[in-house]
PDB file of N, CA and C in Angstrom:
ATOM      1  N   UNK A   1      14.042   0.312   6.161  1.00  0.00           N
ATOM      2  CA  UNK A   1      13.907  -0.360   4.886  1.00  0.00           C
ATOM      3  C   UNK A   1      14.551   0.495   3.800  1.00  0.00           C
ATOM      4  N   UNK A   2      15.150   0.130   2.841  1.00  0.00           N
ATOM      5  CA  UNK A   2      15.811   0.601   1.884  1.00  0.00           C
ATOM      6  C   UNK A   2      14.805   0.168   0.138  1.00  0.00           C
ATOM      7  N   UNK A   3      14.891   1.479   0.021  1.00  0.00           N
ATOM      8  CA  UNK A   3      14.084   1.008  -1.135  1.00  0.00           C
ATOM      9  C   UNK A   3      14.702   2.274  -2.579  1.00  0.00           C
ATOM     10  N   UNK A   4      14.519   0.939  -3.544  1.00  0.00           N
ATOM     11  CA  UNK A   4      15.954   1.610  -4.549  1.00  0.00           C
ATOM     12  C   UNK A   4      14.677   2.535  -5.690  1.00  0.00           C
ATOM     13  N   UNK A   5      13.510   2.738  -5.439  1.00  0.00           N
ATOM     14  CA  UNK A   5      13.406   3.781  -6.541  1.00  0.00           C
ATOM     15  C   UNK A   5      11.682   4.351  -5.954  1.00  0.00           C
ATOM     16  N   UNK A   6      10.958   5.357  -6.154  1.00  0.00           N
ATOM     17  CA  UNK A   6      10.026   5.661  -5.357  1.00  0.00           C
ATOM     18  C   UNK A   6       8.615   5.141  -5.864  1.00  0.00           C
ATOM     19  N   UNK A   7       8.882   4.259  -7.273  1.00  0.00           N
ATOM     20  CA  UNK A   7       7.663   3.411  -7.568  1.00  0.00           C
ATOM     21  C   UNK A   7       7.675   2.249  -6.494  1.00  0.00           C
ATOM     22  N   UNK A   8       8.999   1.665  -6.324  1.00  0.00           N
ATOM     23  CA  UNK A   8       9.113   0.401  -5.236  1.00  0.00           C
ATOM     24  C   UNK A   8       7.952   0.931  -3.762  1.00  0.00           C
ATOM     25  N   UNK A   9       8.805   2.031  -2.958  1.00  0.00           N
ATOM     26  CA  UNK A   9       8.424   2.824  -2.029  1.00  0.00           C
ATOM     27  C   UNK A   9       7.187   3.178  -2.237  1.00  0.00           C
ATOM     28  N   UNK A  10       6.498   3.281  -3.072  1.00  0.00           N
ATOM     29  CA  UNK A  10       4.917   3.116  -3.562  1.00  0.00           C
ATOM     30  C   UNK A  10       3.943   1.702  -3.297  1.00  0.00           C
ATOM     31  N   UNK A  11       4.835   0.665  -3.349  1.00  0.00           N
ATOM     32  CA  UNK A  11       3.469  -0.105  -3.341  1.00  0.00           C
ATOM     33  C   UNK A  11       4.231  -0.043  -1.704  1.00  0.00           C
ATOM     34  N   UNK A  12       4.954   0.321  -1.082  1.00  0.00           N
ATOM     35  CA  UNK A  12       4.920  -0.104   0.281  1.00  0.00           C
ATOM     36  C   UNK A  12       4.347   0.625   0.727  1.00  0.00           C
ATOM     37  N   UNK A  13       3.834   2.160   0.300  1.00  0.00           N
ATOM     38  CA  UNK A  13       3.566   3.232   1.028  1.00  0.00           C
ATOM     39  C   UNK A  13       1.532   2.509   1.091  1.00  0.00           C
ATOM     40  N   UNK A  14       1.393   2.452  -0.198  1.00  0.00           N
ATOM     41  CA  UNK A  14      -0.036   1.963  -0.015  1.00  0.00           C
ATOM     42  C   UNK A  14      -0.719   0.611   0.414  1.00  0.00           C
ATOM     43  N   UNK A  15       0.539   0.001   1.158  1.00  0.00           N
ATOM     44  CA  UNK A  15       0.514  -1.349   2.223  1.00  0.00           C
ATOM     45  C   UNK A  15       0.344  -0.689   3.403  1.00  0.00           C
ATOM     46  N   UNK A  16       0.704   0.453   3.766  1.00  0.00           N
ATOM     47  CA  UNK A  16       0.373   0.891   4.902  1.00  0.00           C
ATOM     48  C   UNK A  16      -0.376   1.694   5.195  1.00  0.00           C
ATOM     49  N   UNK A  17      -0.958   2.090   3.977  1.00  0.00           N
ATOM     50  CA  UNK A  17      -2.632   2.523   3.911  1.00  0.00           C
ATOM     51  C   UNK A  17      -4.106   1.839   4.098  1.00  0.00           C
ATOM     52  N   UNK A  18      -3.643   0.412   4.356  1.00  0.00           N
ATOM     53  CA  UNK A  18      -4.618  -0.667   3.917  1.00  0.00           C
ATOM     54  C   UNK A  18      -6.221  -0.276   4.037  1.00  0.00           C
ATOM     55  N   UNK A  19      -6.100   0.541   5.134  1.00  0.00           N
ATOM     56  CA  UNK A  19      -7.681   1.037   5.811  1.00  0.00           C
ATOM     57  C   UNK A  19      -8.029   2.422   5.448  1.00  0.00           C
ATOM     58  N   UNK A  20      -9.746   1.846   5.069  1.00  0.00           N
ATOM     59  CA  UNK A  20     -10.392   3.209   4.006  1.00  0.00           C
ATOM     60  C   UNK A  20     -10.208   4.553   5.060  1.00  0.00           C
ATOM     61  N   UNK A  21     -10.476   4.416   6.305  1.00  0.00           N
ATOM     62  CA  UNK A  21     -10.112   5.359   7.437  1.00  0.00           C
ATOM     63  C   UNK A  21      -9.110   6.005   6.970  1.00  0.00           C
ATOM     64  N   UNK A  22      -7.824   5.434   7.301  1.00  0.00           N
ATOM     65  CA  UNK A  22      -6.644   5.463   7.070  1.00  0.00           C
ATOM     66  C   UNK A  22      -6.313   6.650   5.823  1.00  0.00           C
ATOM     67  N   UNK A  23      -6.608   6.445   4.530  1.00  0.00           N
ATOM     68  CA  UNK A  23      -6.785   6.959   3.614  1.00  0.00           C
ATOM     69  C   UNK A  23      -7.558   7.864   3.795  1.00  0.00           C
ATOM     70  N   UNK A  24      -8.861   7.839   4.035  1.00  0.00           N
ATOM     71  CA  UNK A  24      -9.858   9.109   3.960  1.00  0.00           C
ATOM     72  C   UNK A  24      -9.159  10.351   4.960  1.00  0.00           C
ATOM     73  N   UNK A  25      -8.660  10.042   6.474  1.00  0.00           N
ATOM     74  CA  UNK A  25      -8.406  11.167   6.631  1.00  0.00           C
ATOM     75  C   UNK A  25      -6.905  11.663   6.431  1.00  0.00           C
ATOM     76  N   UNK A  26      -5.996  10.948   5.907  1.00  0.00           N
ATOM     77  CA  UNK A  26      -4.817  11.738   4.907  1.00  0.00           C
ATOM     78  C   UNK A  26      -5.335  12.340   4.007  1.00  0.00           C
ATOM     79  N   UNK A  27      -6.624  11.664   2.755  1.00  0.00           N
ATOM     80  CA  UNK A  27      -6.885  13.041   2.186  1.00  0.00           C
ATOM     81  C   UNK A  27      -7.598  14.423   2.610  1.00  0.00           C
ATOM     82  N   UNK A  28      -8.436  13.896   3.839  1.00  0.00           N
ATOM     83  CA  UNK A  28      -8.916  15.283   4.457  1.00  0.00           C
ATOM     84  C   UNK A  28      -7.839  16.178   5.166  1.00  0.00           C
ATOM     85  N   UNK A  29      -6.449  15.593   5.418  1.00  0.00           N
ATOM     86  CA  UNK A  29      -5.254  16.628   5.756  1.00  0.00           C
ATOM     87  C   UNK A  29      -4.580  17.127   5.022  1.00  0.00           C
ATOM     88  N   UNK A  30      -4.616  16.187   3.600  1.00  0.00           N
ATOM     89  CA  UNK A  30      -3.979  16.801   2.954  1.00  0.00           C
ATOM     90  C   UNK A  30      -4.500  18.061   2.353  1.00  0.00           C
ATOM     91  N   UNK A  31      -6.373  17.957   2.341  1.00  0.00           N
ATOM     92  CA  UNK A  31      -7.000  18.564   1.374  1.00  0.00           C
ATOM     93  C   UNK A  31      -7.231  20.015   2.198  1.00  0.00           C
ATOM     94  N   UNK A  32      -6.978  19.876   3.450  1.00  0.00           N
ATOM     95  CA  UNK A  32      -7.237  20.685   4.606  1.00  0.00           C
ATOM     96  C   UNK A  32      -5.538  21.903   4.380  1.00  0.00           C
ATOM     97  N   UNK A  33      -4.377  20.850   4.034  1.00  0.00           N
ATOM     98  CA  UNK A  33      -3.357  21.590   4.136  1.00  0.00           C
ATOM     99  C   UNK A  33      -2.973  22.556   2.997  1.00  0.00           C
ATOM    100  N   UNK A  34      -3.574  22.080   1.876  1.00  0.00           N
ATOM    101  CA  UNK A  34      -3.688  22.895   0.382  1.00  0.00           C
ATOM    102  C   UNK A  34      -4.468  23.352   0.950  1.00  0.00           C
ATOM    103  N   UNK A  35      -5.441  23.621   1.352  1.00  0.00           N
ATOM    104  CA  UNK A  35      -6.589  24.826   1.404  1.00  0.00           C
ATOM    105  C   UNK A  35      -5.880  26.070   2.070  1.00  0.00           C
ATOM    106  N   UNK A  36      -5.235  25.830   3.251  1.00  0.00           N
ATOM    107  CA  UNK A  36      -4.588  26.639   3.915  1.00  0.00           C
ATOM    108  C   UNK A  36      -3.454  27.729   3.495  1.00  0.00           C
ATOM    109  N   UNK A  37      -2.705  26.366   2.567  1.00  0.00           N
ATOM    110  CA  UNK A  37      -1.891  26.948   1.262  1.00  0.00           C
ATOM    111  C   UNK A  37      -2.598  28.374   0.621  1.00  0.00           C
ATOM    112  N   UNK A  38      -3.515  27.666  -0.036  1.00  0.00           N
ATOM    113  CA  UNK A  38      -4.212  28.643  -0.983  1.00  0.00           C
ATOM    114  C   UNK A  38      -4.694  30.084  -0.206  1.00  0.00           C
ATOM    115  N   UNK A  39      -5.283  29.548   0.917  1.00  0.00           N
ATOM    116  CA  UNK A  39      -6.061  30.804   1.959  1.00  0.00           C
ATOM    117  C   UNK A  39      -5.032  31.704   2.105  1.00  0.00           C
ATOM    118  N   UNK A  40      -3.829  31.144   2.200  1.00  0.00           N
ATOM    119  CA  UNK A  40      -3.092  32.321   2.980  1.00  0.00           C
ATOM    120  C   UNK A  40      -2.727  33.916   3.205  1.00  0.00           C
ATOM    121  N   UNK A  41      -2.661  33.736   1.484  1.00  0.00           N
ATOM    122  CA  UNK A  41      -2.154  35.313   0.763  1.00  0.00           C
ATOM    123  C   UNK A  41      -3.705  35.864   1.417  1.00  0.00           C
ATOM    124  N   UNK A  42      -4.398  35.736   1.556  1.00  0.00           N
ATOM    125  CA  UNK A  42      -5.681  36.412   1.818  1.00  0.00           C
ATOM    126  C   UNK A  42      -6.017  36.645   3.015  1.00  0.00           C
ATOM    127  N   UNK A  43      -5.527  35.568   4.117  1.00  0.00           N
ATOM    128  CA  UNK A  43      -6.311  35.520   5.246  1.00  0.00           C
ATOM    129  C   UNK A  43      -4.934  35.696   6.039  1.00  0.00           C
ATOM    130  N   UNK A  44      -4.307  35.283   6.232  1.00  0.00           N
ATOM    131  CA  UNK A  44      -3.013  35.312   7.363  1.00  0.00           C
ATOM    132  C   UNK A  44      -2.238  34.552   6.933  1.00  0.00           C
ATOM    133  N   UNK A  45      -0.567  34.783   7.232  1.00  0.00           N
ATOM    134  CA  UNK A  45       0.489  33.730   6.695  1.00  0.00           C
ATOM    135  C   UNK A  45       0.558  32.518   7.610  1.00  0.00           C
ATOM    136  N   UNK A  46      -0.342  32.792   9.080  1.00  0.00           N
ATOM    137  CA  UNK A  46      -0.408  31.729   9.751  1.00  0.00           C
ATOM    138  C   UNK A  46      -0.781  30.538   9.313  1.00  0.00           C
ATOM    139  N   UNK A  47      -1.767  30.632   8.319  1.00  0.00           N
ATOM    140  CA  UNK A  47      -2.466  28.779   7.661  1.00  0.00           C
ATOM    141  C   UNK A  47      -0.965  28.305   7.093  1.00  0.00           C
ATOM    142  N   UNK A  48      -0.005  28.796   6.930  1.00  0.00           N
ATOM    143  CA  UNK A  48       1.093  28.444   6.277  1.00  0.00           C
ATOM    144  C   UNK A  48       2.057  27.532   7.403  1.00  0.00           C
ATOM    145  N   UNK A  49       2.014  27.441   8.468  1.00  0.00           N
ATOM    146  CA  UNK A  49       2.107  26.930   9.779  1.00  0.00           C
ATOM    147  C   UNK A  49       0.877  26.060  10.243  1.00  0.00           C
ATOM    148  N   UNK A  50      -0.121  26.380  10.071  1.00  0.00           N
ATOM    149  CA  UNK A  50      -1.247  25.493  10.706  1.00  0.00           C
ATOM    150  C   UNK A  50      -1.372  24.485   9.392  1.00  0.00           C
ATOM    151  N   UNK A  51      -1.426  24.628   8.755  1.00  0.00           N
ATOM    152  CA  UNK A  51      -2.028  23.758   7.244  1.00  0.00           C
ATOM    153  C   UNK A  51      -1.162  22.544   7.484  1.00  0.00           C
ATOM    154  N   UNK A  52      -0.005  22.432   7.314  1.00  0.00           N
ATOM    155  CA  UNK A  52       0.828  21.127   7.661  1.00  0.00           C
ATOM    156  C   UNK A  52       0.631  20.277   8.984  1.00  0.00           C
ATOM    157  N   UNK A  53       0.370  21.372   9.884  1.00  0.00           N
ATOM    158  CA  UNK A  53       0.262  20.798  11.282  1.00  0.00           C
ATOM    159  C   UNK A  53      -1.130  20.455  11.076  1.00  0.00           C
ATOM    160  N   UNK A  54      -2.122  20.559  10.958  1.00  0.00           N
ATOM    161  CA  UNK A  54      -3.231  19.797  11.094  1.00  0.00           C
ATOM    162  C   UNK A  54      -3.014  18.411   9.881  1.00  0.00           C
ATOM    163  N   UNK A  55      -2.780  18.797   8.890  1.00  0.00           N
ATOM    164  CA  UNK A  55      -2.855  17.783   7.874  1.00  0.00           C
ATOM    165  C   UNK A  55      -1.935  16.801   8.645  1.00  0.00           C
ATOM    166  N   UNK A  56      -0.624  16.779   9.394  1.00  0.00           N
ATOM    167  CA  UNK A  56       0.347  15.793   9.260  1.00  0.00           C
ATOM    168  C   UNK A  56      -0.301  15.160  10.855  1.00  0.00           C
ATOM    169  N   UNK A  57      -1.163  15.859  11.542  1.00  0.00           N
ATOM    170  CA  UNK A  57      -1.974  15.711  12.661  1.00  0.00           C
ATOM    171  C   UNK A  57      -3.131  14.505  12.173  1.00  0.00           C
ATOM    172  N   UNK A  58      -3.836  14.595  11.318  1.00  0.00           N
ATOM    173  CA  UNK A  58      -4.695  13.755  10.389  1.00  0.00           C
ATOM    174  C   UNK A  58      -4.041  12.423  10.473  1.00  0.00           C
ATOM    175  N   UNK A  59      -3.034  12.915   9.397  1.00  0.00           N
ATOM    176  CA  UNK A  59      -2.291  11.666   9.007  1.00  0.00           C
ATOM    177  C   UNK A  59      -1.409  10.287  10.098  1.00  0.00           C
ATOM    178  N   UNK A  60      -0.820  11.135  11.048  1.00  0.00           N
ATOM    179  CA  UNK A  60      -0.040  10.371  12.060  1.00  0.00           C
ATOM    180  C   UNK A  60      -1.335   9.881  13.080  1.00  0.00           C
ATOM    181  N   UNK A  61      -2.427  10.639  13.164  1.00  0.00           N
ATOM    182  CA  UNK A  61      -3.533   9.648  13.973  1.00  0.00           C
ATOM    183  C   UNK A  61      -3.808   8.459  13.336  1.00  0.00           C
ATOM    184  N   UNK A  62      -3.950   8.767  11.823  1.00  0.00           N
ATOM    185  CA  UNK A  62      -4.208   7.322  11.324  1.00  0.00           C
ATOM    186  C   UNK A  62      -3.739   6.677  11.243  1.00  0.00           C
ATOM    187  N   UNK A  63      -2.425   6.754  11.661  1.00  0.00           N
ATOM    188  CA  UNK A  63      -1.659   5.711  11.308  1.00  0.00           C
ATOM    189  C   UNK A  63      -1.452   5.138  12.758  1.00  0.00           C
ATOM    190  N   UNK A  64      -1.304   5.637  13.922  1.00  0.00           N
ATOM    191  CA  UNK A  64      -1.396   5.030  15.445  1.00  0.00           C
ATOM    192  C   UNK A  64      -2.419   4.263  15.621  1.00  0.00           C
ATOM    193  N   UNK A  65      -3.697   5.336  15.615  1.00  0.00           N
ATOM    194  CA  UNK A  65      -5.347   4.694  16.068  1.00  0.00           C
ATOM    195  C   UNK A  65      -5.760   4.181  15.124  1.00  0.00           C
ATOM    196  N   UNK A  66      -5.605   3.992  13.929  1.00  0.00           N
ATOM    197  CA  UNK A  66      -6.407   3.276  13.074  1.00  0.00           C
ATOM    198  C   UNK A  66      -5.706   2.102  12.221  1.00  0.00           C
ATOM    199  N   UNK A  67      -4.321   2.402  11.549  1.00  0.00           N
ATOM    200  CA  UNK A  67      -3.729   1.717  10.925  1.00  0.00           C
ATOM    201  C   UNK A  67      -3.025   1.057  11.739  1.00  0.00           C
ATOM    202  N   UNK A  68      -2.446   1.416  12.952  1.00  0.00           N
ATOM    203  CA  UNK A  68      -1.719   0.414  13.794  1.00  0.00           C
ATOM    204  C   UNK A  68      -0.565   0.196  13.908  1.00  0.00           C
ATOM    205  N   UNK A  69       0.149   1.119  12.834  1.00  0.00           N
ATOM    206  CA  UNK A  69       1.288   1.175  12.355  1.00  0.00           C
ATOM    207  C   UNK A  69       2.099   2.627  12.343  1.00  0.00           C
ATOM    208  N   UNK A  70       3.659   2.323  12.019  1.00  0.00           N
ATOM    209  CA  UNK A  70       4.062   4.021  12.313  1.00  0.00           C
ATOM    210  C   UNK A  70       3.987   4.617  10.864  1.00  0.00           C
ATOM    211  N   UNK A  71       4.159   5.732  10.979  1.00  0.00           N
ATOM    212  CA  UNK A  71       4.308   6.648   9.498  1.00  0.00           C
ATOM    213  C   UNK A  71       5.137   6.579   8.896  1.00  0.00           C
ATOM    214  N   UNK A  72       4.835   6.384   7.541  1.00  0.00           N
ATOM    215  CA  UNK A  72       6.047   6.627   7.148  1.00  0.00           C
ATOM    216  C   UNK A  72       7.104   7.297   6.654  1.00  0.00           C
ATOM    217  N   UNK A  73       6.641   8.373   7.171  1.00  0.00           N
ATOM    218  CA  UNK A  73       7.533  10.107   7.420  1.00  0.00           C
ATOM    219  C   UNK A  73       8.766  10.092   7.686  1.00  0.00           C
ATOM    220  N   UNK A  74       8.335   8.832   9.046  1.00  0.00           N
ATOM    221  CA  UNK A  74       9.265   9.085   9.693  1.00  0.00           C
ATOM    222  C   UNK A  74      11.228   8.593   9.341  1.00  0.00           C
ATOM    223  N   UNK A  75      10.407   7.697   8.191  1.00  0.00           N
ATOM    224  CA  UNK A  75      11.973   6.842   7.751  1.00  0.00           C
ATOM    225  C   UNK A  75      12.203   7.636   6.256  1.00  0.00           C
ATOM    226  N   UNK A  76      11.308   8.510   5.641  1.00  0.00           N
ATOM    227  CA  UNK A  76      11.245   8.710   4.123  1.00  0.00           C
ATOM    228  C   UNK A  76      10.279   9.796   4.073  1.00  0.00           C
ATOM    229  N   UNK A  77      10.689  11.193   4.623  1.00  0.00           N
ATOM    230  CA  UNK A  77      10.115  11.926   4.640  1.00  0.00           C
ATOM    231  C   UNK A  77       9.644  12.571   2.773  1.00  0.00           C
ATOM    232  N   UNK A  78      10.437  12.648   2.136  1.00  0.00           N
ATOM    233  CA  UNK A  78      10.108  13.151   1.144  1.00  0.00           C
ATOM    234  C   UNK A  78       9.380  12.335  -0.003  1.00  0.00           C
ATOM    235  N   UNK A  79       9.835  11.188   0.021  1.00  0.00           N
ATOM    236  CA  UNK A  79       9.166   9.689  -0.726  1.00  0.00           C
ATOM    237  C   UNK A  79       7.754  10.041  -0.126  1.00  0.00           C
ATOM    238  N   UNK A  80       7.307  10.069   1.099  1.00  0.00           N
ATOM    239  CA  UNK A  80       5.695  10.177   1.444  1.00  0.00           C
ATOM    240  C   UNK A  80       5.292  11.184   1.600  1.00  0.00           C
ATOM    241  N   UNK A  81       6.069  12.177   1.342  1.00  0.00           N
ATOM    242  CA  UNK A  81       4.837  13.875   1.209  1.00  0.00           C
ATOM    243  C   UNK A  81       4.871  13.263  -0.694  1.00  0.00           C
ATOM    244  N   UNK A  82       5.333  12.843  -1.679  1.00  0.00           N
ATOM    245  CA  UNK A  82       5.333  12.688  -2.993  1.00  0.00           C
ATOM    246  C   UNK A  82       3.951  11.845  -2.979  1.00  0.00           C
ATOM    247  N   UNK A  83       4.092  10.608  -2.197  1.00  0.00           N
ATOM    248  CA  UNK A  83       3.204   9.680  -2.279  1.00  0.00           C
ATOM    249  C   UNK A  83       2.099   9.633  -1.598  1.00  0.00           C
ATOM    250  N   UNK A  84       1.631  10.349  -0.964  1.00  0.00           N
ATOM    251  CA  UNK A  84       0.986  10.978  -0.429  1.00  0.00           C
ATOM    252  C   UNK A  84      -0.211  12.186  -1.524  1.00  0.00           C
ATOM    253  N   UNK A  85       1.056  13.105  -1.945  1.00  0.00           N
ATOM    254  CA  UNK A  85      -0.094  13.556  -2.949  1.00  0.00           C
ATOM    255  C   UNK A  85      -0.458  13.143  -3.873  1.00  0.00           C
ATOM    256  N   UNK A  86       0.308  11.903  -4.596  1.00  0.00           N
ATOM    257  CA  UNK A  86      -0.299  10.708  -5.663  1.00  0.00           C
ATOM    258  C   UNK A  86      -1.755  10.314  -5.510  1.00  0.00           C
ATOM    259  N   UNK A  87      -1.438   9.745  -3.869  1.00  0.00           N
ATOM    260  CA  UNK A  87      -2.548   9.046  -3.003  1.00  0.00           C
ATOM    261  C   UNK A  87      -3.936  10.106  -3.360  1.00  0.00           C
ATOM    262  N   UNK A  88      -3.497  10.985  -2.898  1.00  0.00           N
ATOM    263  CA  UNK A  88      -4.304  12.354  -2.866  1.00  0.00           C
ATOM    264  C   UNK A  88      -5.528  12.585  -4.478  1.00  0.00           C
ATOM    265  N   UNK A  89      -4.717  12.399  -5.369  1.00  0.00           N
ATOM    266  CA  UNK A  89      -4.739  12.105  -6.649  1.00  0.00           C
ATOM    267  C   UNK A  89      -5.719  11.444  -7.042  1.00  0.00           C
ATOM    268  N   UNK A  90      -4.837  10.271  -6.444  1.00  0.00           N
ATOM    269  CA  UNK A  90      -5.468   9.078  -7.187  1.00  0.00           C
ATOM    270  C   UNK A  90      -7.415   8.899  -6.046  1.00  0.00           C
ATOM    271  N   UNK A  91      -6.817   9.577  -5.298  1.00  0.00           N
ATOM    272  CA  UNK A  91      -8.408   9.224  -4.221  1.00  0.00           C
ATOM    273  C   UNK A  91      -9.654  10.572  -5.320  1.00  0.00           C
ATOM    274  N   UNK A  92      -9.281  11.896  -5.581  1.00  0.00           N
ATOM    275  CA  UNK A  92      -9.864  13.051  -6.058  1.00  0.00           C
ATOM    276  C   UNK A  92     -10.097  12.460  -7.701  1.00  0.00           C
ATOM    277  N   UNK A  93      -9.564  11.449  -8.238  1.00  0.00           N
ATOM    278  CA  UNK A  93     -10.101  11.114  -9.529  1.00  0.00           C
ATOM    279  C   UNK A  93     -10.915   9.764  -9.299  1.00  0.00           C
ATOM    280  N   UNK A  94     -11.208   9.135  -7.960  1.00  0.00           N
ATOM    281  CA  UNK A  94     -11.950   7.780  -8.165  1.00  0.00           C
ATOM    282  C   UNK A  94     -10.932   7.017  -8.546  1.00  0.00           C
ATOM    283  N   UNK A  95      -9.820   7.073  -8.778  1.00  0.00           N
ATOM    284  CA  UNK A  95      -8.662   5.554  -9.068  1.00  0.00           C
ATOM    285  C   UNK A  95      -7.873   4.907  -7.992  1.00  0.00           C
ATOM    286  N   UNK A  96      -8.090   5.382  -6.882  1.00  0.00           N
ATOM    287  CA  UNK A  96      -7.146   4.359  -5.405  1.00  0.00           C
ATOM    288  C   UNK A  96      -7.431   3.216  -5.534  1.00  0.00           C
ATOM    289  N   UNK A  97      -8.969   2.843  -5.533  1.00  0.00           N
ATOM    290  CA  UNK A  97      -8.966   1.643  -5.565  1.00  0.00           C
ATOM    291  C   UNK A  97      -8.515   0.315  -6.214  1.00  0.00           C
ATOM    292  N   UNK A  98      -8.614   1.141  -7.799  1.00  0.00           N
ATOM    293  CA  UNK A  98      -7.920   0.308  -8.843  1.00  0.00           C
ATOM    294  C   UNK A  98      -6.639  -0.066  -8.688  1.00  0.00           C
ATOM    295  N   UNK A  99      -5.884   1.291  -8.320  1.00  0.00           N
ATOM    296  CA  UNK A  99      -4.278   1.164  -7.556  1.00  0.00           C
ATOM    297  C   UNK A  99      -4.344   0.056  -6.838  1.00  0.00           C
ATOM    298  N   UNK A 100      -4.983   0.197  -5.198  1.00  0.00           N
ATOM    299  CA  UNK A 100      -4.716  -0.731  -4.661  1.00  0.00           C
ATOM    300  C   UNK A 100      -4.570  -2.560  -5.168  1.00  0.00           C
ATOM    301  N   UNK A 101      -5.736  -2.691  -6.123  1.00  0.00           N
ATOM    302  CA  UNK A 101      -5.973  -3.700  -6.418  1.00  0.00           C
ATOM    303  C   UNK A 101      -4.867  -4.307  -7.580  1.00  0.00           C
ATOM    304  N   UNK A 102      -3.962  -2.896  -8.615  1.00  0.00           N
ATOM    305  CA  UNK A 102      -2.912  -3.515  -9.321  1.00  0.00           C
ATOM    306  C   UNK A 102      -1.689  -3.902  -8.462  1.00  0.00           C
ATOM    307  N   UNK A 103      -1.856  -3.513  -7.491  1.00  0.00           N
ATOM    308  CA  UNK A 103      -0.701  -3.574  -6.061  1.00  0.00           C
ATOM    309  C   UNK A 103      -0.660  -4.847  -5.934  1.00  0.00           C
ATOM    310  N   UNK A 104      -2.106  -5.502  -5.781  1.00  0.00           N
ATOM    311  CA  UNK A 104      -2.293  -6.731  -5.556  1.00  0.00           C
ATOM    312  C   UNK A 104      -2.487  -6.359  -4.286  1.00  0.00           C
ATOM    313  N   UNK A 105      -3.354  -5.351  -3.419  1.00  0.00           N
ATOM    314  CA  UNK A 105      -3.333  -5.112  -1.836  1.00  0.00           C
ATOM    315  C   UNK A 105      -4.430  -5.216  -1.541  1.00  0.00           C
ATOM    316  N   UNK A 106      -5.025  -5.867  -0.272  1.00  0.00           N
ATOM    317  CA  UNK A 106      -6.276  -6.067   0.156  1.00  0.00           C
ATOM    318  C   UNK A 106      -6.880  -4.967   0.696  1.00  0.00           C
ATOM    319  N   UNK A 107      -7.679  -4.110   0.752  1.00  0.00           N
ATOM    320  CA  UNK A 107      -7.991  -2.834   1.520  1.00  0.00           C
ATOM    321  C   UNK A 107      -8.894  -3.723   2.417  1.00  0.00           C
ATOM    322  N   UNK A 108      -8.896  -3.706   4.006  1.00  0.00           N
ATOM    323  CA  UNK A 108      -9.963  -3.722   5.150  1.00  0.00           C
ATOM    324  C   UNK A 108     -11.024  -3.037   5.188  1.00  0.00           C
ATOM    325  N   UNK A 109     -11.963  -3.601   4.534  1.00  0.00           N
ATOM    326  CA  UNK A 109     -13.037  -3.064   4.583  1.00  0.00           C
ATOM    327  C   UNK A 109     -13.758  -2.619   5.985  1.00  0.00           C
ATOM    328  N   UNK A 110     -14.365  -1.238   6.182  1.00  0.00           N
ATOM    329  CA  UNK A 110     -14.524  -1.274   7.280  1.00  0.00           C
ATOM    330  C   UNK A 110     -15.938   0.024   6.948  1.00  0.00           C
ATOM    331  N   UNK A 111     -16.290   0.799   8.260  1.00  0.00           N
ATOM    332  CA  UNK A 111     -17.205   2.014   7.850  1.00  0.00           C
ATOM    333  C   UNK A 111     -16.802   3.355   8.311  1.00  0.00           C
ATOM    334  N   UNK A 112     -16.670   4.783   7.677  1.00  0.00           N
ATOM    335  CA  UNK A 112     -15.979   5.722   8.084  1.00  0.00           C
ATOM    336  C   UNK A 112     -16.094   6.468   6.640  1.00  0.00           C
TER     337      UNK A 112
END
């Protein structure tokens, strides 16, 4: 898919978020991969290697086993590490939902 600017690539990115799953554990990878960030200087330069790999580990499960769908890394790697920490954002201030809903996107309600 070709998409001409990264607000466009936004409402597609959070079409393929549809499920609260889905979302919850991208932000626990993401929140897992900044932590690692931060740990590092202190603890080992290894979290600097593990931090991505678990977080992008998070993320690509949800999107196989839960969302059903592929990542979208894989076509727009840099558009979804951006949108991604928006996501991130917007989940750590209480506003995804509102997002979703100016999207005009249905979130699947589900439990998780």
């Amino acid at each position: 898919m070709n998409f001409r600017s990264l607000d466009e690539f936004w409402a597609f990115y959070v079409g393929q978020h549809s499920k609260a799953a889905t979302r919850r554990l991208h932000f626990l990878g993401t929140l897992v991969a900044l932590l690692c960030l931060l740990c590092s200087p202190l603890v080992s330069r290894w979290l600097l290697l593990v931090g991505p790999i678990i977080g992008y580990a998070l993320a690509w499960y949800s999107h196989f086993f839960v969302e059903g769908n592929t990542p979208a890394t894989f076509g727009h790697p840099l558009w979804s590490f951006l949108c991604d920490l928006r996501m991130f954002g917007l989940m750590l201030t209480g506003r995804m939902e509102k997002e979703i809903k100016r999207l005009g996107k249905r979130p699947v309600l589900q439990a998780f």
